[in-house]
C-alpha atoms as a PDB file:
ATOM      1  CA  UNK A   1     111.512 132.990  86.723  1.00  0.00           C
ATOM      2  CA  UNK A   2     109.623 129.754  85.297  1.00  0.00           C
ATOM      3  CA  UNK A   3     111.786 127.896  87.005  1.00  0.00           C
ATOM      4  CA  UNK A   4     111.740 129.448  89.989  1.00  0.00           C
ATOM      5  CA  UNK A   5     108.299 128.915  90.006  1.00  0.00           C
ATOM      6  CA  UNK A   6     108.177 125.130  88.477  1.00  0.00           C
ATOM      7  CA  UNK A   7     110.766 124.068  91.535  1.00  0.00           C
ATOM      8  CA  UNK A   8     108.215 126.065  93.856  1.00  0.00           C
ATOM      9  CA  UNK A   9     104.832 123.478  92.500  1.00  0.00           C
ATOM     10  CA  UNK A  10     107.436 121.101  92.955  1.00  0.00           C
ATOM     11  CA  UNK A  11     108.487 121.198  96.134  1.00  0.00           C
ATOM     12  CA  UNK A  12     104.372 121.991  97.130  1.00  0.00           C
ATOM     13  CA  UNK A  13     103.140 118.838  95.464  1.00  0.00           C
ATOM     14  CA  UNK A  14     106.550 116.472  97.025  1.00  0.00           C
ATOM     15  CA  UNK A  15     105.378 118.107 100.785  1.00  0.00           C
ATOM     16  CA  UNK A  16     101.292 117.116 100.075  1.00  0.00           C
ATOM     17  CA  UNK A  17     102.166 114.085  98.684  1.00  0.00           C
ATOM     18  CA  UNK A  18     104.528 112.900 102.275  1.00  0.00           C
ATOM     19  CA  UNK A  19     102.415 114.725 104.588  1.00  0.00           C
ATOM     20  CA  UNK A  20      99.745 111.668 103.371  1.00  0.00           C
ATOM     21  CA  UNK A  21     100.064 108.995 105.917  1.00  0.00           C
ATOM     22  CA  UNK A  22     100.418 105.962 104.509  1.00  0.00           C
ATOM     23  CA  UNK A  23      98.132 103.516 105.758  1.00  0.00           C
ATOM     24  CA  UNK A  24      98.056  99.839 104.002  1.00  0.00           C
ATOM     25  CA  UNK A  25      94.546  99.154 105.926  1.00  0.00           C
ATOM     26  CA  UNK A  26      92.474 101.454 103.904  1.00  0.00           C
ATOM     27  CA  UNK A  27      92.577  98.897 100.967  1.00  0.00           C
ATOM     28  CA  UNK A  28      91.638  96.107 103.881  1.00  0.00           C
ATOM     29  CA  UNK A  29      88.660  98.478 105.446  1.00  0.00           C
ATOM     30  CA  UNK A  30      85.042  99.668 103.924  1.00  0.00           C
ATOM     31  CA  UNK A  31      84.640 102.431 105.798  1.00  0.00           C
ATOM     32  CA  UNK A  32      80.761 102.333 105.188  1.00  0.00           C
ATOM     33  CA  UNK A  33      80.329  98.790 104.288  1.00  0.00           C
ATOM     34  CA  UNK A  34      77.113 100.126 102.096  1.00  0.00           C
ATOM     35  CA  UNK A  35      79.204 102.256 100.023  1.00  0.00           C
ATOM     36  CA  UNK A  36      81.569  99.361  98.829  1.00  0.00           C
ATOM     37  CA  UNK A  37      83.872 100.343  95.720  1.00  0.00           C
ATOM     38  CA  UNK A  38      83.053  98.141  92.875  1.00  0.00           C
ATOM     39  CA  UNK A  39      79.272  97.805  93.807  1.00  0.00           C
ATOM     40  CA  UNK A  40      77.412  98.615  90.615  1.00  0.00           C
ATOM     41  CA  UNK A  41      74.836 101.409  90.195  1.00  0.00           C
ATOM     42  CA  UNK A  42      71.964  99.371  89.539  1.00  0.00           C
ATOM     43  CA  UNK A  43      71.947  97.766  93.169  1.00  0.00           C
ATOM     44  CA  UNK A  44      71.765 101.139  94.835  1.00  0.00           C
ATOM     45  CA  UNK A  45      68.303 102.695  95.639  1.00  0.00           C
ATOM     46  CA  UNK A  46      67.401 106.107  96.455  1.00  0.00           C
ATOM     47  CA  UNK A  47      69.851 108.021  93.926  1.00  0.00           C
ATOM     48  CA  UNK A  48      69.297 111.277  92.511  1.00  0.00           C
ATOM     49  CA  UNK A  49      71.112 112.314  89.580  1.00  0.00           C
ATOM     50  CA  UNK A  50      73.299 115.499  90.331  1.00  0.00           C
ATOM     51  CA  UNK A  51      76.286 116.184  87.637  1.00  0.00           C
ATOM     52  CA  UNK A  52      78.768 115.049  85.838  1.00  0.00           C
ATOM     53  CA  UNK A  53      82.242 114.908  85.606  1.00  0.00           C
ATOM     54  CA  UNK A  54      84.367 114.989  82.314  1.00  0.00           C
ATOM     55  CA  UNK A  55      87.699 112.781  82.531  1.00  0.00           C
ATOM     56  CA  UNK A  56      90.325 115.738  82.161  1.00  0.00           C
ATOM     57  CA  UNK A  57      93.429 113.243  80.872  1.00  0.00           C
ATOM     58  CA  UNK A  58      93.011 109.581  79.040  1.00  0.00           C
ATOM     59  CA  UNK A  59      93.881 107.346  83.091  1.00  0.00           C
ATOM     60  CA  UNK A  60      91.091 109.012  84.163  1.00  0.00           C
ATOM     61  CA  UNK A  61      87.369 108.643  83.929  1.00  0.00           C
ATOM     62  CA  UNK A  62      84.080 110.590  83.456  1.00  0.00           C
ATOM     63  CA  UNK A  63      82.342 110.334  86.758  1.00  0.00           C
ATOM     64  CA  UNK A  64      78.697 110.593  87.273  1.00  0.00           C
ATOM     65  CA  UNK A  65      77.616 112.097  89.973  1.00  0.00           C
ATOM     66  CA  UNK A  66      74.785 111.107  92.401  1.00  0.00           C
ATOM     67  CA  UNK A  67      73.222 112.128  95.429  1.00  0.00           C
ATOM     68  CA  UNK A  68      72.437 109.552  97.955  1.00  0.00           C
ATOM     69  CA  UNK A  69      69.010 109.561  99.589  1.00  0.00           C
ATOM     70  CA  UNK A  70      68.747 106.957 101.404  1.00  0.00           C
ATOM     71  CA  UNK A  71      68.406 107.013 105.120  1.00  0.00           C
ATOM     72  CA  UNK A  72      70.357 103.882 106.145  1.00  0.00           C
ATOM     73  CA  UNK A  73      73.189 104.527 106.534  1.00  0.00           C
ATOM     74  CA  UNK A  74      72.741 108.060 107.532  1.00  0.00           C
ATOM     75  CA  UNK A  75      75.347 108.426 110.406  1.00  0.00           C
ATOM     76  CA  UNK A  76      79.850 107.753 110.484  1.00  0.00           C
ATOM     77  CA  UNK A  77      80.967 107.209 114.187  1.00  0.00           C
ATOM     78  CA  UNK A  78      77.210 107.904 115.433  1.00  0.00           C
ATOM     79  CA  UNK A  79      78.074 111.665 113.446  1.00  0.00           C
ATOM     80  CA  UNK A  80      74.847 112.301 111.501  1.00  0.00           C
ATOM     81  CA  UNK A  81      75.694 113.267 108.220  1.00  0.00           C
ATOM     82  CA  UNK A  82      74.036 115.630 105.891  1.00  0.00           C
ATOM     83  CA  UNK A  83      74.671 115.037 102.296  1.00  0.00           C
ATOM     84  CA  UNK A  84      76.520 111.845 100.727  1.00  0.00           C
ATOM     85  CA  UNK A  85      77.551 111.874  96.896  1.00  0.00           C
ATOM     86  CA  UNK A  86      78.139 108.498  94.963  1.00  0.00           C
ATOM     87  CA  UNK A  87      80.733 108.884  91.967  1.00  0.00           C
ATOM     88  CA  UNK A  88      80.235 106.287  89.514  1.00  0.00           C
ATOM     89  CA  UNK A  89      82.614 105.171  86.370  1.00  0.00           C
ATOM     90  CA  UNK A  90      81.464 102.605  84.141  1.00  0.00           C
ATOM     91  CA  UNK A  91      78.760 101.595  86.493  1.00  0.00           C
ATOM     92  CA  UNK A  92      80.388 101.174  89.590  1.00  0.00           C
ATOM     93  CA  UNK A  93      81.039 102.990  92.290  1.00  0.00           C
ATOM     94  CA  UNK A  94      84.956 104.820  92.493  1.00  0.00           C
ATOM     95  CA  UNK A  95      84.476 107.433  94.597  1.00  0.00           C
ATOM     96  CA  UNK A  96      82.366 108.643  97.290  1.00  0.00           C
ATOM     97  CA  UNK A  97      81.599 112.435  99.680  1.00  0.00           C
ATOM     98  CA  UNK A  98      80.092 112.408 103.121  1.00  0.00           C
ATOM     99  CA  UNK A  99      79.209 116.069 103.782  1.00  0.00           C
ATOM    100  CA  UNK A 100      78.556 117.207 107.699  1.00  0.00           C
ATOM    101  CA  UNK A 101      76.636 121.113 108.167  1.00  0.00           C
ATOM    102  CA  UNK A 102      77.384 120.933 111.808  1.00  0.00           C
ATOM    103  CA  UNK A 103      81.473 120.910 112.473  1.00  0.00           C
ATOM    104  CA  UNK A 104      80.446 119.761 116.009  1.00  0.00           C
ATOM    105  CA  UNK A 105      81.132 116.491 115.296  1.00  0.00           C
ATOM    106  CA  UNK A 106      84.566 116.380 113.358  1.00  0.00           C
ATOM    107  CA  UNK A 107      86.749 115.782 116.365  1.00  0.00           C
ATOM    108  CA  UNK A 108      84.673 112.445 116.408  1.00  0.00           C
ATOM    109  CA  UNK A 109      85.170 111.543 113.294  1.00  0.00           C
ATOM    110  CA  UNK A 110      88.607 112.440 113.059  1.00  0.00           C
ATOM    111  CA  UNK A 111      89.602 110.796 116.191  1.00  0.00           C
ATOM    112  CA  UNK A 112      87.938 107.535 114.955  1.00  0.00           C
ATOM    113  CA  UNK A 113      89.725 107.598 111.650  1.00  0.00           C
ATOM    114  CA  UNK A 114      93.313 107.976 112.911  1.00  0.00           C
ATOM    115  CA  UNK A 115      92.558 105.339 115.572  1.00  0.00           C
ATOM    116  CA  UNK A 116      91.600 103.182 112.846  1.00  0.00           C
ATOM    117  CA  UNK A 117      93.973 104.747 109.990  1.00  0.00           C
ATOM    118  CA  UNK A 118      96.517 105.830 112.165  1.00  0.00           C
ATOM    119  CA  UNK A 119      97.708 109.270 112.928  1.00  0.00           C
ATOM    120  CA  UNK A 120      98.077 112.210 110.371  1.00  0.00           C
ATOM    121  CA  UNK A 121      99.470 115.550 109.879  1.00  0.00           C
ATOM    122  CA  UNK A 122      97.105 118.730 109.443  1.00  0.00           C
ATOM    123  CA  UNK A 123      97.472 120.231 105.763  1.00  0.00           C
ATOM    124  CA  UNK A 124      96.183 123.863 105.925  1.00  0.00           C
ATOM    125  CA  UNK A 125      94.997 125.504 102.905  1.00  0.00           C
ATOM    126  CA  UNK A 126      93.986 128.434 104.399  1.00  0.00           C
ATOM    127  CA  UNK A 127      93.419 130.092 107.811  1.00  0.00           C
ATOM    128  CA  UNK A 128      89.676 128.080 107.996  1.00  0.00           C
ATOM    129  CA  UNK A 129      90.070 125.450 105.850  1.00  0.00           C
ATOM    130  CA  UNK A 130      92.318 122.364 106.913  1.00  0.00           C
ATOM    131  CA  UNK A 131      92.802 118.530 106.104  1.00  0.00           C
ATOM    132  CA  UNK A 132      93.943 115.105 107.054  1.00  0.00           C
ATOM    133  CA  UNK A 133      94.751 112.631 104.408  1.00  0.00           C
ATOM    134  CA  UNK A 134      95.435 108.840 104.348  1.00  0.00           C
ATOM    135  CA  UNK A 135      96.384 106.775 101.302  1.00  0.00           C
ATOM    136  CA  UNK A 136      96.991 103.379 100.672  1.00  0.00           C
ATOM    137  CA  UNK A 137      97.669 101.422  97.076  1.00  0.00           C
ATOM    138  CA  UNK A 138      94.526 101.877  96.174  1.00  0.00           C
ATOM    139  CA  UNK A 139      92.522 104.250  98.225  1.00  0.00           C
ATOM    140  CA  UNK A 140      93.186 108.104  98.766  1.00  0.00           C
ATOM    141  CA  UNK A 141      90.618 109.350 102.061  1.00  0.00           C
ATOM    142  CA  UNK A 142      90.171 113.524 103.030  1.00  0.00           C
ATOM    143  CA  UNK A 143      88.369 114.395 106.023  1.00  0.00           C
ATOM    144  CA  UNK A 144      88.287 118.499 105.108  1.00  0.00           C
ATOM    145  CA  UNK A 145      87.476 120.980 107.444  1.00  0.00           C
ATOM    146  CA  UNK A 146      85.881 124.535 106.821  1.00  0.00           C
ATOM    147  CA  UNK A 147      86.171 126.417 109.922  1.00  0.00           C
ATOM    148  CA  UNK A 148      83.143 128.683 110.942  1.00  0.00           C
ATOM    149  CA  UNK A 149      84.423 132.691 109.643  1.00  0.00           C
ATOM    150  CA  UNK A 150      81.720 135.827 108.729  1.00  0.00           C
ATOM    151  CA  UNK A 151      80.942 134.378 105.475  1.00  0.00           C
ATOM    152  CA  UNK A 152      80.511 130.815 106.037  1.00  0.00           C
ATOM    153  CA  UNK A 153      79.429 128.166 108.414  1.00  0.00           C
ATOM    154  CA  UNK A 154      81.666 125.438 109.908  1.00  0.00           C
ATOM    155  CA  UNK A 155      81.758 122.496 107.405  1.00  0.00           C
ATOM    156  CA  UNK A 156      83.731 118.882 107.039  1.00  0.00           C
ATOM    157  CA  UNK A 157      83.647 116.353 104.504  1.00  0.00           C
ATOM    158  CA  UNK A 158      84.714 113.120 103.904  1.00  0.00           C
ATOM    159  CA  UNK A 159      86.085 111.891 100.541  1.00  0.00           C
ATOM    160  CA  UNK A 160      87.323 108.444  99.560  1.00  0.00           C
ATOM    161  CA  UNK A 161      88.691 107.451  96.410  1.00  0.00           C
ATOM    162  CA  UNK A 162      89.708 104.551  94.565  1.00  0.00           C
ATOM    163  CA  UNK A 163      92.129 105.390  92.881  1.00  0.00           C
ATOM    164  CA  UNK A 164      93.223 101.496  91.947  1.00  0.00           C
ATOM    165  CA  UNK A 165      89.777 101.018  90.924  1.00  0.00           C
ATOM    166  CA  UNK A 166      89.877 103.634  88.327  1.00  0.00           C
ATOM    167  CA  UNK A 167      93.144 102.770  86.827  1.00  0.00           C
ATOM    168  CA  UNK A 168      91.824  99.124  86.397  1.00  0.00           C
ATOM    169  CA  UNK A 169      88.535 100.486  84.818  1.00  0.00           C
ATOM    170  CA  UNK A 170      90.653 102.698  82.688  1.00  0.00           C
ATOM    171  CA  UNK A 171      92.539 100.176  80.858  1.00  0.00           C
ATOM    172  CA  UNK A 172      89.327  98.444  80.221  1.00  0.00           C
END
């Protein structure tokens, strides 16, 4: 039955993995150019503190969490956004979350990012809650969407890792 079960998370994690489309410009392409991986902490203004993040294995790293309040930038696409999280490790930024309260704009986000990105296959992970996902070398990107149902408002979010970044920082 283990087995059964071990083939199953297997063959789950080998159909996420080539559902991502590849995409060799994401390493070539700031998608916000003030959010650039690598910029350190201190030249960011208008951070809040908001958590933390314990590295769960010894490639990855803790990851402080912050909440962006600036106003500029404050839009992807001409898409207002609501909420952006900055995820630093050692002092510079590896990871970032653009979060949008109004799904109205996602199909203009979306349709932007694969025309940049290139196109992409929908992941569902539930009857309301769907994604599209590029990678590159380096960079892993989500845009996430929460359909509207009775207990929740329509959501989407943006996250974009660097995942080459980290591994550098790691060995460090």
């Amino acid at each position: 039955m283990k087995k059964v079960f071990f083939v199953l998370f297997l063959l789950i994690s080998f159909t996420e993995i080539c559902a991502q489309k590849y995409s060799p410009t994401l390493d070539e392409t700031d998608v916000i150019s003030s959010f650039k991986f690598g910029k350190q902490k201190d030249l960011f203004t208008n951070l809040q503190y908001s958590m933390v993040f314990k590295a769960k294995s010894e490639i990855e790293l803790d990851k402080f969490v912050y909440k962006y309040l600036g106003n500029n930038p404050n839009e992807l696409f001409s898409v207002y956004w609501d909420t952006v999280y900055l995820m630093f490790s050692r002092g510079v930024l590896v990871d970032f979350e653009i979060n949008w309260k109004n799904p109205n704009g996602f199909e203009q986000v979306s349709k932007n990012l694969k025309s940049i990105f290139g196109d992409t296959v929908i992941i569902r992970l539930s009857d309301s809650k769907f994604y599209y996902s590029w990678r590159s070398d380096n960079i892993e990107m989500s845009l996430i969407k929460q359909e509207q149902t009775n207990n929740t408002d329509g959501v989407f979010t943006l996250r974009i890792r660097n995942d080459g970044l980290i591994r550098e920082l790691s060995k460090k």
